[in-house]
C-alpha atoms as a PDB file:
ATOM      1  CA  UNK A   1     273.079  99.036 173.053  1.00  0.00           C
ATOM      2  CA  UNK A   2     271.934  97.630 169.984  1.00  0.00           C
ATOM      3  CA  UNK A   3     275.052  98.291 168.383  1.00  0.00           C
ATOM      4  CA  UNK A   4     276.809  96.252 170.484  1.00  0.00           C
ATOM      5  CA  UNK A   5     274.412  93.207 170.692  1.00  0.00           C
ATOM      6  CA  UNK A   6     274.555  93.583 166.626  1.00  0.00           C
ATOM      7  CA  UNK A   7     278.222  93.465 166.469  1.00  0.00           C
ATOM      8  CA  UNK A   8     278.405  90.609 169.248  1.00  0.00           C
ATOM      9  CA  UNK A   9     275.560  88.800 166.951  1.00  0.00           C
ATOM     10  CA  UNK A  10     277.873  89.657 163.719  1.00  0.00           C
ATOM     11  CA  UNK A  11     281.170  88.246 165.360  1.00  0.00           C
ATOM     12  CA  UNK A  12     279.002  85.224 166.703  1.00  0.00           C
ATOM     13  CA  UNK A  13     277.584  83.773 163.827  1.00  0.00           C
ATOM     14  CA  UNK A  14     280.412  83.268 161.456  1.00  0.00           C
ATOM     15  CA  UNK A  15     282.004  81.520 164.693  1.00  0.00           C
ATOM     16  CA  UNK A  16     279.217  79.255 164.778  1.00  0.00           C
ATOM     17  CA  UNK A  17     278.899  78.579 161.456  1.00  0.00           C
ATOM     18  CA  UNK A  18     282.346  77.644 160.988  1.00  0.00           C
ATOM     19  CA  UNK A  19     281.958  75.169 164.100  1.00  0.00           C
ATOM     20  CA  UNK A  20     278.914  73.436 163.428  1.00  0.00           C
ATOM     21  CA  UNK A  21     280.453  73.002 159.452  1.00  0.00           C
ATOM     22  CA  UNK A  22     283.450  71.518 160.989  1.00  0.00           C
ATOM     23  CA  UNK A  23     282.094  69.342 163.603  1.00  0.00           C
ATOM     24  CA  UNK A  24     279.577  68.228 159.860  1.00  0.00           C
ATOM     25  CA  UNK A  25     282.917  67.540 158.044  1.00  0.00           C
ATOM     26  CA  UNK A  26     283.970  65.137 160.397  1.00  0.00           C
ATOM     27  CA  UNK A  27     280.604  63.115 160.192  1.00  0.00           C
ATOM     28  CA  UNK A  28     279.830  63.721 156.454  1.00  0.00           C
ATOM     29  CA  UNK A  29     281.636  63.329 152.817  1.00  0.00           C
ATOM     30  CA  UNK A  30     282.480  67.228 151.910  1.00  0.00           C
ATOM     31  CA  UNK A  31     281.203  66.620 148.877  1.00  0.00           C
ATOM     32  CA  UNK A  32     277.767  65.996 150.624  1.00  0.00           C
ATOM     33  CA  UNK A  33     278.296  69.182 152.501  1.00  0.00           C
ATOM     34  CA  UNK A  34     279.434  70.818 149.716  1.00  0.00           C
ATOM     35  CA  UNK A  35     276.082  69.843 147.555  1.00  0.00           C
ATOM     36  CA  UNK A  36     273.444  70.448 150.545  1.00  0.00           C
ATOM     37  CA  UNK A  37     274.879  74.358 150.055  1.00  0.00           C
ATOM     38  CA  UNK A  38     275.227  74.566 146.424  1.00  0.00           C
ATOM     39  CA  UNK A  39     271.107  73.329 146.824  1.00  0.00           C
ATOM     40  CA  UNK A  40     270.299  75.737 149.548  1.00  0.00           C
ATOM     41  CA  UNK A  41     272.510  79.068 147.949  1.00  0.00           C
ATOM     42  CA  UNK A  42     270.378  78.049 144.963  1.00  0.00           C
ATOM     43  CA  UNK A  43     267.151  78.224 146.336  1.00  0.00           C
ATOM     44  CA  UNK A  44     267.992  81.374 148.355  1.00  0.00           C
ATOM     45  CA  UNK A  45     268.371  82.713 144.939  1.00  0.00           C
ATOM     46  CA  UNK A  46     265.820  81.766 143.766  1.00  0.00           C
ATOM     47  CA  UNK A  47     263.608  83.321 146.627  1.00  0.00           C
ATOM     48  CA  UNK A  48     266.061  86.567 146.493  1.00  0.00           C
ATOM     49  CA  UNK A  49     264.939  87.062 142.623  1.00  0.00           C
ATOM     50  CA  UNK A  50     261.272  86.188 143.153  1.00  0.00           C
ATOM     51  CA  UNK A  51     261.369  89.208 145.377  1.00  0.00           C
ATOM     52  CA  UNK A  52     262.904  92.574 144.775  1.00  0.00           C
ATOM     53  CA  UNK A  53     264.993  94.607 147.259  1.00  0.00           C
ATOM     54  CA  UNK A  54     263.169  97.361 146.811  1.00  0.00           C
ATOM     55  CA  UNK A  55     261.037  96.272 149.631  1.00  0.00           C
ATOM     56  CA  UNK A  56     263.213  97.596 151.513  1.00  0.00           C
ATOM     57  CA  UNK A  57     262.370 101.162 150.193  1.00  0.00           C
ATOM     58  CA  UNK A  58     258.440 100.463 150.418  1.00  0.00           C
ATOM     59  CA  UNK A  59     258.868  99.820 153.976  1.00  0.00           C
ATOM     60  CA  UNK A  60     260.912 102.370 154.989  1.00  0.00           C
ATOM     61  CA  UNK A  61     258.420 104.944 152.910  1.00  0.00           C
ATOM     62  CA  UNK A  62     255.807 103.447 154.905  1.00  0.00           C
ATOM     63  CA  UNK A  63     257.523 104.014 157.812  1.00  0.00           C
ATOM     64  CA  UNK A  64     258.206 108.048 156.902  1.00  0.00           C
ATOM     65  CA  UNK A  65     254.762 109.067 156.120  1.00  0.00           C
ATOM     66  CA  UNK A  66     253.510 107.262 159.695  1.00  0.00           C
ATOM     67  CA  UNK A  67     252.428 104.001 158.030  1.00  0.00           C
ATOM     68  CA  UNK A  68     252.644 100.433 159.120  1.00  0.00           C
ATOM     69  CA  UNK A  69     253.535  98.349 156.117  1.00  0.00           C
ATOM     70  CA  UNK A  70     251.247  95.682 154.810  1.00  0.00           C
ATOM     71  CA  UNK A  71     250.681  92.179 155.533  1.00  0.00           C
ATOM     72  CA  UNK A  72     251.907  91.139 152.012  1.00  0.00           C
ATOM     73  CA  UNK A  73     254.583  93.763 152.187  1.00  0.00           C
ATOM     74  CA  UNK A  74     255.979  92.307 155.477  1.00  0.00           C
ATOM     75  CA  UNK A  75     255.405  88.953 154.067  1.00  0.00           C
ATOM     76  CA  UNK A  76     257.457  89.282 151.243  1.00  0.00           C
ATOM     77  CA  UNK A  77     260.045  90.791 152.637  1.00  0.00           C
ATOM     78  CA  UNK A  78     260.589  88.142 155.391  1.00  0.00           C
ATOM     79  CA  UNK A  79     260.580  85.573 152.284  1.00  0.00           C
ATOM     80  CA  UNK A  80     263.347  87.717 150.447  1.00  0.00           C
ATOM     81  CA  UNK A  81     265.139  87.282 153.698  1.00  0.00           C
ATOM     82  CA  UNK A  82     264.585  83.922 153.515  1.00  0.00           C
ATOM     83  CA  UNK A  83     266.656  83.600 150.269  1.00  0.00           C
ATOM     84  CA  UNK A  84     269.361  86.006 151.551  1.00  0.00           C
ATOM     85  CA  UNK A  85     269.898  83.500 154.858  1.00  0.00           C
ATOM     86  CA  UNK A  86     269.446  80.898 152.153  1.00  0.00           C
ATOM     87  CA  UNK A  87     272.428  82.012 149.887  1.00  0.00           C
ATOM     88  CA  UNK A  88     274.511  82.665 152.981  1.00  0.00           C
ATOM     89  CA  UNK A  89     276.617  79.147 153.231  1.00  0.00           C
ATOM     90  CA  UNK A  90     276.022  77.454 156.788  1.00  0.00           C
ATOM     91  CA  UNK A  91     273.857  75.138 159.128  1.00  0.00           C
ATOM     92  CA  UNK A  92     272.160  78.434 161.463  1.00  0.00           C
ATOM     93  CA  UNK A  93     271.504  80.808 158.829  1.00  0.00           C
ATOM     94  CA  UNK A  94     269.795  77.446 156.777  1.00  0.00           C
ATOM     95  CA  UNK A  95     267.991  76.643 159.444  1.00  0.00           C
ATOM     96  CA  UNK A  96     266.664  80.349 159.804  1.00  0.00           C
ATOM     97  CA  UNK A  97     265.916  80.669 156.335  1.00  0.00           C
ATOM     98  CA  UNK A  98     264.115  76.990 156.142  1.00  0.00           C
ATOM     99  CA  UNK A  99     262.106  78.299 159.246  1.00  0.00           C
ATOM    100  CA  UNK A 100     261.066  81.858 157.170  1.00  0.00           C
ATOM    101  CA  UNK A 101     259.728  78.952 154.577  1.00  0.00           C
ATOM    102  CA  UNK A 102     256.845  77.911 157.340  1.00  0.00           C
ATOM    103  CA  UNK A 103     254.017  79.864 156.193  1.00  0.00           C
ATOM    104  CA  UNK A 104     252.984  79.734 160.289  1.00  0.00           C
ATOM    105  CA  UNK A 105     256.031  81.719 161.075  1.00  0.00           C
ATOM    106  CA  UNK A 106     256.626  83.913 158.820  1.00  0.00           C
ATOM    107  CA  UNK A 107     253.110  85.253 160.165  1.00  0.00           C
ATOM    108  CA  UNK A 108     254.177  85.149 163.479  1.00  0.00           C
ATOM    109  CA  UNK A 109     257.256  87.331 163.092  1.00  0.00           C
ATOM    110  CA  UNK A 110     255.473  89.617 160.597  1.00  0.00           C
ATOM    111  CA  UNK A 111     253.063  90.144 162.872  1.00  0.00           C
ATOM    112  CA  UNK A 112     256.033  90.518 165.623  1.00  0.00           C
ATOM    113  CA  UNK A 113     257.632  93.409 163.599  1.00  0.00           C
ATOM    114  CA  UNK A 114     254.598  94.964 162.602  1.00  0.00           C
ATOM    115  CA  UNK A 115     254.367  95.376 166.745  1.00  0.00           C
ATOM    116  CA  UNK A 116     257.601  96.923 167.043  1.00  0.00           C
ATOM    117  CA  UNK A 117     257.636  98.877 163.886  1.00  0.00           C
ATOM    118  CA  UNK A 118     253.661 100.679 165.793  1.00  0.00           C
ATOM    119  CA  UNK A 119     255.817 101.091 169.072  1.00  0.00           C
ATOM    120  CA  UNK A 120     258.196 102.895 167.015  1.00  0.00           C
ATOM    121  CA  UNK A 121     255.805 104.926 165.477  1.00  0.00           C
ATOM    122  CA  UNK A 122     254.375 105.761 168.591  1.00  0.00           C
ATOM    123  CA  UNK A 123     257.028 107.038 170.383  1.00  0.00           C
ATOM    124  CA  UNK A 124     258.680 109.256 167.106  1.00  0.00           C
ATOM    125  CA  UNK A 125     255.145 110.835 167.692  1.00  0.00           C
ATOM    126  CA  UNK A 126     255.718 111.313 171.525  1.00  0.00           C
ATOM    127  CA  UNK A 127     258.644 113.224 170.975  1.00  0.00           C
ATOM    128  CA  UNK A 128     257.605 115.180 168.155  1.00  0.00           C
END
């Protein structure tokens, strides 16, 4: 199931994207649209180097010994995905990394996947 919903949301996207930057072509200079993503792959960047992949790791440690991340951990991953939707060129994935920039969400969906990632701990504990 969630294989197939990823792959629909992986096929979906880049459809989208190349839409929406079309249908911007039409109304904009390209040079405009060509700036406005040079500026946003640059601050992606610049959020991508602030923070280190390694998260990653931390997270999924946490994860193996039974832990729920951190606050801060969580937070600073969702901002390093903030720079990676940054670099990615496109109006959606922008728009989803400007919204990881609002201090309000970013809290909300940390505090969203710090729900799912307990549910997941509770049932690997069910079965085991």
């Amino acid at each position: 199931m969630v294989g197939g919903v990823l792959t629909l949301f992986l096929f979906l996207i880049p459809v989208l994207e190349i839409t929406l930057l079309l249908l911007l072509a039409e109304r904009l200079p390209v040079f405009s649209l060509f700036t406005l993503s040079g500026v946003t792959a640059g601050a992606g960047w610049w959020f991508m180097r602030s923070e280190d992949f390694s998260l990653w790791t931390l997270i999924e440690t946490e994860l193996q010994n039974q832990r729920l991340p951190t606050e801060e951990l969580l937070n600073d991953f969702l901002l390093w995905t903030c720079g990676m939707l940054l670099v990615v060129p496109g109006v959606v994935t922008d728009a989803a990394g400007f919204v990881l920039l609002v201090p309000v969400c970013r809290e909300e969906l940390s505090k969203w996947t710090r729900q799912q990632m307990h549910r997941h701990l509770q049932r690997k504990n069910l079965r085991a």
